[in-house]
Protein backbone atom coordinates (compact mmCIF):
# COMPACT_ATOMS: atom_id res chain seq x y z
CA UNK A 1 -9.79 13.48 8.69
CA UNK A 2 -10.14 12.39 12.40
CA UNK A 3 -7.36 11.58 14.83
CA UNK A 4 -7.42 8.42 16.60
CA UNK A 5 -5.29 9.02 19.88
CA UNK A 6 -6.93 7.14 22.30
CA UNK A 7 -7.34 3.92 20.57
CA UNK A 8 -4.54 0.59 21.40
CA UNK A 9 -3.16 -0.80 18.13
CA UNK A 10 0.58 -1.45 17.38
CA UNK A 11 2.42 1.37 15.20
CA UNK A 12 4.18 0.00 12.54
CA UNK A 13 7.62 -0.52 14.12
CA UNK A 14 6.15 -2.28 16.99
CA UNK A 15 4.73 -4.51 14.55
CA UNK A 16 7.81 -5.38 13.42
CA UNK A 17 9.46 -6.02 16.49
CA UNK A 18 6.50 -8.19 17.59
CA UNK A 19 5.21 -9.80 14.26
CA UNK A 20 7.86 -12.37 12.44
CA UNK A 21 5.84 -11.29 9.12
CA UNK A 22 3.93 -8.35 8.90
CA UNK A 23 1.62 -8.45 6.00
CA UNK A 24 0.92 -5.49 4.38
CA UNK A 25 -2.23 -4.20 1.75
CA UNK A 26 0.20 -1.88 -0.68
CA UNK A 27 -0.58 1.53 -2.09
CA UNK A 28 -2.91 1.39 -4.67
CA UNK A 29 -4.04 3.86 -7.48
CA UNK A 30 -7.91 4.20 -6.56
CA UNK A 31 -8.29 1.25 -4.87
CA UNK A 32 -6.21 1.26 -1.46
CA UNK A 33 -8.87 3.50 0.03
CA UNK A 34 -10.39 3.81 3.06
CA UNK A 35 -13.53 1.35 2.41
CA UNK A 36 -10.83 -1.37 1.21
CA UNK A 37 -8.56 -0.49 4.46
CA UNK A 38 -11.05 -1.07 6.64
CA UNK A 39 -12.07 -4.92 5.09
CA UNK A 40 -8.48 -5.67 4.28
CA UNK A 41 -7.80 -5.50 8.49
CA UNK A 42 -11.33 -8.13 9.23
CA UNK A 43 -8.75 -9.90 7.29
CA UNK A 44 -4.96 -10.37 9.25
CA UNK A 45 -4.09 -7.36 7.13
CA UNK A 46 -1.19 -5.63 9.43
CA UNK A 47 -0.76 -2.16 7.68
CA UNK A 48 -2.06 -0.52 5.26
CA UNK A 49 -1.02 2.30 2.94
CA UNK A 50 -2.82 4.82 1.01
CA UNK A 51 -2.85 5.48 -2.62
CA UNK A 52 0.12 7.21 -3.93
CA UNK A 53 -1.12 11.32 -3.60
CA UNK A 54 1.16 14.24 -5.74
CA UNK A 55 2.59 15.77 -2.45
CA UNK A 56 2.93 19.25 -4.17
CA UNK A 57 -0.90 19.22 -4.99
CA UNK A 58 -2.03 18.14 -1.36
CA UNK A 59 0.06 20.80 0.00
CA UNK A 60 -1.35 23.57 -1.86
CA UNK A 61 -5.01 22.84 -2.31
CA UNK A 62 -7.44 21.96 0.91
CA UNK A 63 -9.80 20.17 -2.08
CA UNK A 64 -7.04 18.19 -3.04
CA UNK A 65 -6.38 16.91 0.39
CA UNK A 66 -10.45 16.18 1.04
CA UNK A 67 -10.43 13.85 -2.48
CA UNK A 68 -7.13 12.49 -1.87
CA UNK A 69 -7.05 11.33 2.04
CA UNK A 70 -10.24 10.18 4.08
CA UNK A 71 -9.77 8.10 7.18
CA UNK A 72 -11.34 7.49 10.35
CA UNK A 73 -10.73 5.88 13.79
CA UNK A 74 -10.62 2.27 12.52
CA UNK A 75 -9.05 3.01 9.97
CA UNK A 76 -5.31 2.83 11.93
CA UNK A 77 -2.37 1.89 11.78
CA UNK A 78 -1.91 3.53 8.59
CA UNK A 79 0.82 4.72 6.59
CA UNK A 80 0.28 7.70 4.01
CA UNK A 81 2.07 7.48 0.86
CA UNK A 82 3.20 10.67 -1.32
CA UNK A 83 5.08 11.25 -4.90
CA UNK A 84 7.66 14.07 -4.52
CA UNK A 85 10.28 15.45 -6.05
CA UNK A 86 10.92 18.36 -3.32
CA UNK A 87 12.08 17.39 0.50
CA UNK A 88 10.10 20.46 1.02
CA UNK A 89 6.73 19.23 -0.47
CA UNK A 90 7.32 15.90 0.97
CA UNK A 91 7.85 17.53 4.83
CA UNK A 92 4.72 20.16 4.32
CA UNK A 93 2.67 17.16 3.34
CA UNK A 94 4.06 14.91 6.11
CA UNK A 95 2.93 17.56 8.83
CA UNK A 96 0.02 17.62 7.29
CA UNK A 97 -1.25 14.08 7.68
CA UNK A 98 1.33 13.39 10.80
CA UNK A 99 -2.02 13.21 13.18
CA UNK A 100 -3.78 10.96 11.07
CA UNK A 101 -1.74 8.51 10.80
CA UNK A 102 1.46 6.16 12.21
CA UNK A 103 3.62 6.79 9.05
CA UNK A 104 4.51 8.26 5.89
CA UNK A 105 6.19 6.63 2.44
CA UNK A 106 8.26 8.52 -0.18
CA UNK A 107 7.38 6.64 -3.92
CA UNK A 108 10.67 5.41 -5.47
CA UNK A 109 9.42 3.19 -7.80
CA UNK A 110 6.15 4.48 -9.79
CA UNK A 111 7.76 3.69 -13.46
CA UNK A 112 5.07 5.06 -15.37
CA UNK A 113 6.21 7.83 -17.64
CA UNK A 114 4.09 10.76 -16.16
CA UNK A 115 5.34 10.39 -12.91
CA UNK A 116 9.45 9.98 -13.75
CA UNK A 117 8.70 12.81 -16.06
CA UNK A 118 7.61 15.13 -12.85
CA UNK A 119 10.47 13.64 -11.06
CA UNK A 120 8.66 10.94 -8.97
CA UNK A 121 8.69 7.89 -8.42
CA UNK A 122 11.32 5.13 -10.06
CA UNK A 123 13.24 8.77 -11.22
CA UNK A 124 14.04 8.91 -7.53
CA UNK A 125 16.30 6.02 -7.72
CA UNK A 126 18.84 7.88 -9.40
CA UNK A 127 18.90 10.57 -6.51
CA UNK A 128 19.97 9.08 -3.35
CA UNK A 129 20.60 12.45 -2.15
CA UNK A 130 17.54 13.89 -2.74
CA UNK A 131 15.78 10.47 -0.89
CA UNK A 132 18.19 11.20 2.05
CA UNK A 133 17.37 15.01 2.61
CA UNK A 134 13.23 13.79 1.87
CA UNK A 135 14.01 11.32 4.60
CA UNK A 136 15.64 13.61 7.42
CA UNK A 137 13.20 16.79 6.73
CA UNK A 138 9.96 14.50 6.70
CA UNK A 139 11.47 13.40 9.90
CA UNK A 140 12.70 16.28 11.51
CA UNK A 141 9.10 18.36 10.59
CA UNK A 142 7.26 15.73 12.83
CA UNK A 143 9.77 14.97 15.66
CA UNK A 144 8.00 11.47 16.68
CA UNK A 145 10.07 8.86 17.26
CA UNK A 146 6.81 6.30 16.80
CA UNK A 147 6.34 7.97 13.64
CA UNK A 148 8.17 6.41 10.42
CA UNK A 149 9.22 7.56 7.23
CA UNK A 150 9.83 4.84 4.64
CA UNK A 151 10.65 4.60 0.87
CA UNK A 152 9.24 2.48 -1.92
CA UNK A 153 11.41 1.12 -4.39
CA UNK A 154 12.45 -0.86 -7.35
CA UNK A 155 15.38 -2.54 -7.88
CA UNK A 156 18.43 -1.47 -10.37
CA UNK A 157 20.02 -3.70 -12.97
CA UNK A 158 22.89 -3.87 -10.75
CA UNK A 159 21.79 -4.98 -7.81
CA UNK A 160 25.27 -2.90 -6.27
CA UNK A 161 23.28 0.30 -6.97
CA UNK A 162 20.14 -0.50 -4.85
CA UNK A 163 22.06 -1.88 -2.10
CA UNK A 164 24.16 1.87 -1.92
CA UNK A 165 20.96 3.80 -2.43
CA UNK A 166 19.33 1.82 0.31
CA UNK A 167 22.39 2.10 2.71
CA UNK A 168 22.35 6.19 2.15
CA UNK A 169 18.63 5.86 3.13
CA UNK A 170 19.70 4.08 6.55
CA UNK A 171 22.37 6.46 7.29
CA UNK A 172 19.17 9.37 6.88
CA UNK A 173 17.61 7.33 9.59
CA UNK A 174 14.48 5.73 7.05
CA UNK A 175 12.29 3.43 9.13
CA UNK A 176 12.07 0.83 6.80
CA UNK A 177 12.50 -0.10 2.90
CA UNK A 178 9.49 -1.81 1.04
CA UNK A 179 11.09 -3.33 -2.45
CA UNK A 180 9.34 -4.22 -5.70
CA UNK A 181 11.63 -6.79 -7.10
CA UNK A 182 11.76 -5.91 -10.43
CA UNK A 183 13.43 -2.91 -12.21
CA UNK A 184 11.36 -0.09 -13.37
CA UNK A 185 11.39 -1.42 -17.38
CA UNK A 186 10.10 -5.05 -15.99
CA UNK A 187 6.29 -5.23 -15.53
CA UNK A 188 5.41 -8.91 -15.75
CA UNK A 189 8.80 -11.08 -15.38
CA UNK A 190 9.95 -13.15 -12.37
CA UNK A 191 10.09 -11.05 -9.42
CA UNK A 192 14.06 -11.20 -8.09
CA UNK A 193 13.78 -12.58 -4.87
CA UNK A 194 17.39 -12.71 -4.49
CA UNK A 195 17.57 -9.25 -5.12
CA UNK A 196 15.59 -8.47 -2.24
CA UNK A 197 17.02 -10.85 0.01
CA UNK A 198 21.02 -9.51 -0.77
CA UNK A 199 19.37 -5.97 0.48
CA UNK A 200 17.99 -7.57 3.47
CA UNK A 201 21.20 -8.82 4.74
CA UNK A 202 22.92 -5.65 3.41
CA UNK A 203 20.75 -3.24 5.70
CA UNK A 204 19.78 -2.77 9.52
CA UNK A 205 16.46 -1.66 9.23
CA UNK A 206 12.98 -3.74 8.57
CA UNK A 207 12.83 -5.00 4.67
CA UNK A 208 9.32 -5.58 3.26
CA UNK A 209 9.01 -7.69 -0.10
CA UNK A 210 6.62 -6.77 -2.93
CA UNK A 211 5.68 -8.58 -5.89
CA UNK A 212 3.46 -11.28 -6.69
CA UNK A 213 2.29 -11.91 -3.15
CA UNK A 214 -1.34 -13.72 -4.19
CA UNK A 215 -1.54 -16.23 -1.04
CA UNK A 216 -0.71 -16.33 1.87
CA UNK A 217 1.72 -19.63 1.09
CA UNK A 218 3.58 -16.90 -1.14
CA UNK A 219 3.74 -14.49 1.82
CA UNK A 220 5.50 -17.58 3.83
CA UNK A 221 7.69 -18.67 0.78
CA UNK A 222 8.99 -14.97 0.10
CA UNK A 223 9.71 -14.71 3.65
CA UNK A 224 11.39 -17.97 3.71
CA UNK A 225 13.56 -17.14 0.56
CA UNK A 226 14.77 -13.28 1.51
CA UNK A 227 14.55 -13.02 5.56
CA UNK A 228 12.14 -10.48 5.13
CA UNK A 229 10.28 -8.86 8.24
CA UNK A 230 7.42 -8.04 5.65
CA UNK A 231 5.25 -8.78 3.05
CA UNK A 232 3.15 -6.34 0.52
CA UNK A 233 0.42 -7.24 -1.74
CA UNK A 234 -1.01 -5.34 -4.15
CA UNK A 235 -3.02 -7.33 -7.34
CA UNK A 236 -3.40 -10.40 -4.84
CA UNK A 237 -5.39 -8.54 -1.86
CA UNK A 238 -7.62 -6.75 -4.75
CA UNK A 239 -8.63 -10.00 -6.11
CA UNK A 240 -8.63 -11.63 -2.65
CA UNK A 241 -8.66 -9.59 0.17
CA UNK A 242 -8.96 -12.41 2.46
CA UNK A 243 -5.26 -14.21 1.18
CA UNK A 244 -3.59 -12.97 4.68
CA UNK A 245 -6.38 -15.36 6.77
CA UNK A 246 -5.32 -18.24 4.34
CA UNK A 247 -8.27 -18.18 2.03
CA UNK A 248 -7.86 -19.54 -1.69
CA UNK A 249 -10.69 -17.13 -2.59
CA UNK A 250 -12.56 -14.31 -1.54
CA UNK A 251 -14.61 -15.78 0.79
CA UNK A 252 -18.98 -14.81 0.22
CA UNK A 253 -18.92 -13.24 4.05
CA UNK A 254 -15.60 -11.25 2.57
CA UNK A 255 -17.89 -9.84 -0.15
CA UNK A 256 -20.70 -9.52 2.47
CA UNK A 257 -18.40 -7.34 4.21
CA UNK A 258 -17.40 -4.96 1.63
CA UNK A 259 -21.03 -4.06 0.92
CA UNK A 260 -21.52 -3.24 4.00
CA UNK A 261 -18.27 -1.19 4.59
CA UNK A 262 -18.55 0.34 0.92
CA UNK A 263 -22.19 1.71 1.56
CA UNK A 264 -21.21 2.71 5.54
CA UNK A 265 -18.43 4.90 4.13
CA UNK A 266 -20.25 6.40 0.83
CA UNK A 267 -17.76 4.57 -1.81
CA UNK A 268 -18.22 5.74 -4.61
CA UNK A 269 -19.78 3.54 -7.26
CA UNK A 270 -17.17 3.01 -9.51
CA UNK A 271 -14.68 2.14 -6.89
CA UNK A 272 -17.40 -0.27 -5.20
CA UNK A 273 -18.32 -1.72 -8.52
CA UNK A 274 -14.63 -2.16 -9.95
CA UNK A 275 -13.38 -3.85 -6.06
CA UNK A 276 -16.53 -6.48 -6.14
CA UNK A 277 -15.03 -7.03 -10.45
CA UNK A 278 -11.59 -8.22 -8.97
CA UNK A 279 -13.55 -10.27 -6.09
CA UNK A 280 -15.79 -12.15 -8.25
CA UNK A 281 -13.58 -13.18 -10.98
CA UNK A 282 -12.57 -16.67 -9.84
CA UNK A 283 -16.19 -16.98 -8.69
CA UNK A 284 -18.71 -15.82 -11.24
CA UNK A 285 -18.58 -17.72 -14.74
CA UNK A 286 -17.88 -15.76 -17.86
CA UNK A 287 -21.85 -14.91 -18.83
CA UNK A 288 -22.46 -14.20 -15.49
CA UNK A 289 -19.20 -11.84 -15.55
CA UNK A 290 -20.06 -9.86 -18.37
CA UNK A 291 -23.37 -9.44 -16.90
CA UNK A 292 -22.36 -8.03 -13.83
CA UNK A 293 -19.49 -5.76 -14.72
CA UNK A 294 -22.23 -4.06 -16.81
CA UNK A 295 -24.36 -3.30 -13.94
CA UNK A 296 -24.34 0.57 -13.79
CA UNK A 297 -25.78 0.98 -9.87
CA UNK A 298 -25.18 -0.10 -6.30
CA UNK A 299 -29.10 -0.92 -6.57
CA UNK A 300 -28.34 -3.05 -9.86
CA UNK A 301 -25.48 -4.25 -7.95
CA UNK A 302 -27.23 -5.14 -4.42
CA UNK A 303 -29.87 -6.76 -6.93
CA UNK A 304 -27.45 -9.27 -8.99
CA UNK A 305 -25.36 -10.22 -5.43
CA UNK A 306 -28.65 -11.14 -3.74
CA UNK A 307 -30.36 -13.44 -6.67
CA UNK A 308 -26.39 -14.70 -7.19
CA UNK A 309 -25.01 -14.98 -4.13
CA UNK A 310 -27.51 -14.86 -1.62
CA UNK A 311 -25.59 -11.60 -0.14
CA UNK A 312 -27.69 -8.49 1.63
């Protein structure tokens, strides 16, 4: 991990104060890394976040926090995301990474079943207490007031619930609220905009919207709909991670540029194999699909994008 202190970029809260939409690459499982950090921002990304990381885990094990968070000077502003169940895990872990980064975000709203039966994630939202005490002893451990500490939710069937839960957070002093518009059972139905726009007007701190953000016309439409000061994409930016500078598609010098990140940073293979997969989708036909997502090496990979794509 390396500090970046002496470096001029806006911290997230400036952001929103200047920006009328920040647009935000969302925390990822395995793919919100580094590498994809760094190519998201050649592309009007804002902020990034980092995978979700088990805050108990990177507390207790100095191997745990080498796999789980790399960064690097460019790599800013950033905000580190952890699962908890503890306010004391989450404020170790918060000191931890405080000078590597601009921010930290608790996860309340991971629904799959491992994590709500560890107590993370969506299981969160039934704890506003807990959030609030995570919320003022991640704060008080780092004592910054450029620092934030955010949450990540979902929404509740009753809408009533969410809007209390986030108000609690407020009172705890949370920086901002990012919201996944659906509930925790709901995977691929309509995200509820007007969900996240009665939370909006129901709180006093920066609301970011998440949920099938694929272009940046959705980023201005959401925004539009819900008076949001944010947007977060998360299956969109994978498959495009260009959408914030208005392309349709991931643009060839996009791909270009994540070869050439990837290999700078030492991706791993699968990660740098799977993130060109999601980039080529809309532009490789079906043969030459299954061809490629066979490919086993980054020379078998280099190979098939120079004879295909004329890329280096």
């Amino acid at each position: 991990m390396e500090s970046k202190k002496d470096m001029k970029y806006l911290k997230p809260l400036q952001l929103f104060e200047e920006k009328k939409l920040v647009k935000i690459c969302a925390p990822m499982v395995r793919y919100s890394k580094q590498g994809f950090r760094i190519l998201v921002r050649k592309y009007d990304c804002d902020l990034t976040f980092t995978p979700m990381i088990i805050s108990n885990s990177f507390v207790r094990s100095i191997k745990a926090r080498d796999s789980d968070f790399t960064t690097c000077p460019e790599d800013r502003p950033l905000i580190v995301q952890f699962a908890a169940s503890s306010y004391d895990d989450f404020a170790n872990a918060t000191e931890i990474v405080a000078p590597y980064c601009d921010g930290v975000d608790l996860n309340c709203g991971c629904p799959q079943r491992w994590a709500i039966a560890e107590g993370y994630g969506s299981c969160l939202l039934g704890k506003p207490q807990l959030i609030k005490d995570m919320v003022r002893n991640a704060q008080a451990r780092v004592n910054n007031s450029d620092f934030t500490v955010s949450i990540k939710i979902r929404i509740h069937k009753d809408i009533k619930e969410t809007v209390s839960l986030c108000q609690q957070a407020c009172n705890a002093g949370v920086s901002f609220i990012s919201v996944h518009g659906r509930t925790k059972d709901e995977r691929c139905q309509p995200v509820h905009y007007d969900a996240i726009q009665t939370i909006k007007d129901s709180v006093s701190v920066p609301v970011v919207a998440n949920g099938d953000i694929k272009s940046l016309e959705d980023a201005v439409t959401v925004q539009k709909l819900t008076g949001v000061n944010g947007v977060m994409s998360a299956r969109g930016i994978l498959a495009n991670p260009a959408l914030y500078a208005g392309y349709k598609d991931t643009p060839t010098q996009c791909i270009q540029d994540w070869v050439d990140i990837a290999l700078t940073v030492g991706t791993p293979f699968p990660c740098f194999h799977h993130h060109l997969m999601y980039m080529l989708e809309q532009t490789l036909s079906r043969s030459e699909r299954l061809v490629f997502n066979s490919l086993a090496s980054t020379s078998a990979v280099i190979d098939f994008l120079r004879e295909n794509l004329g890329i280096t």
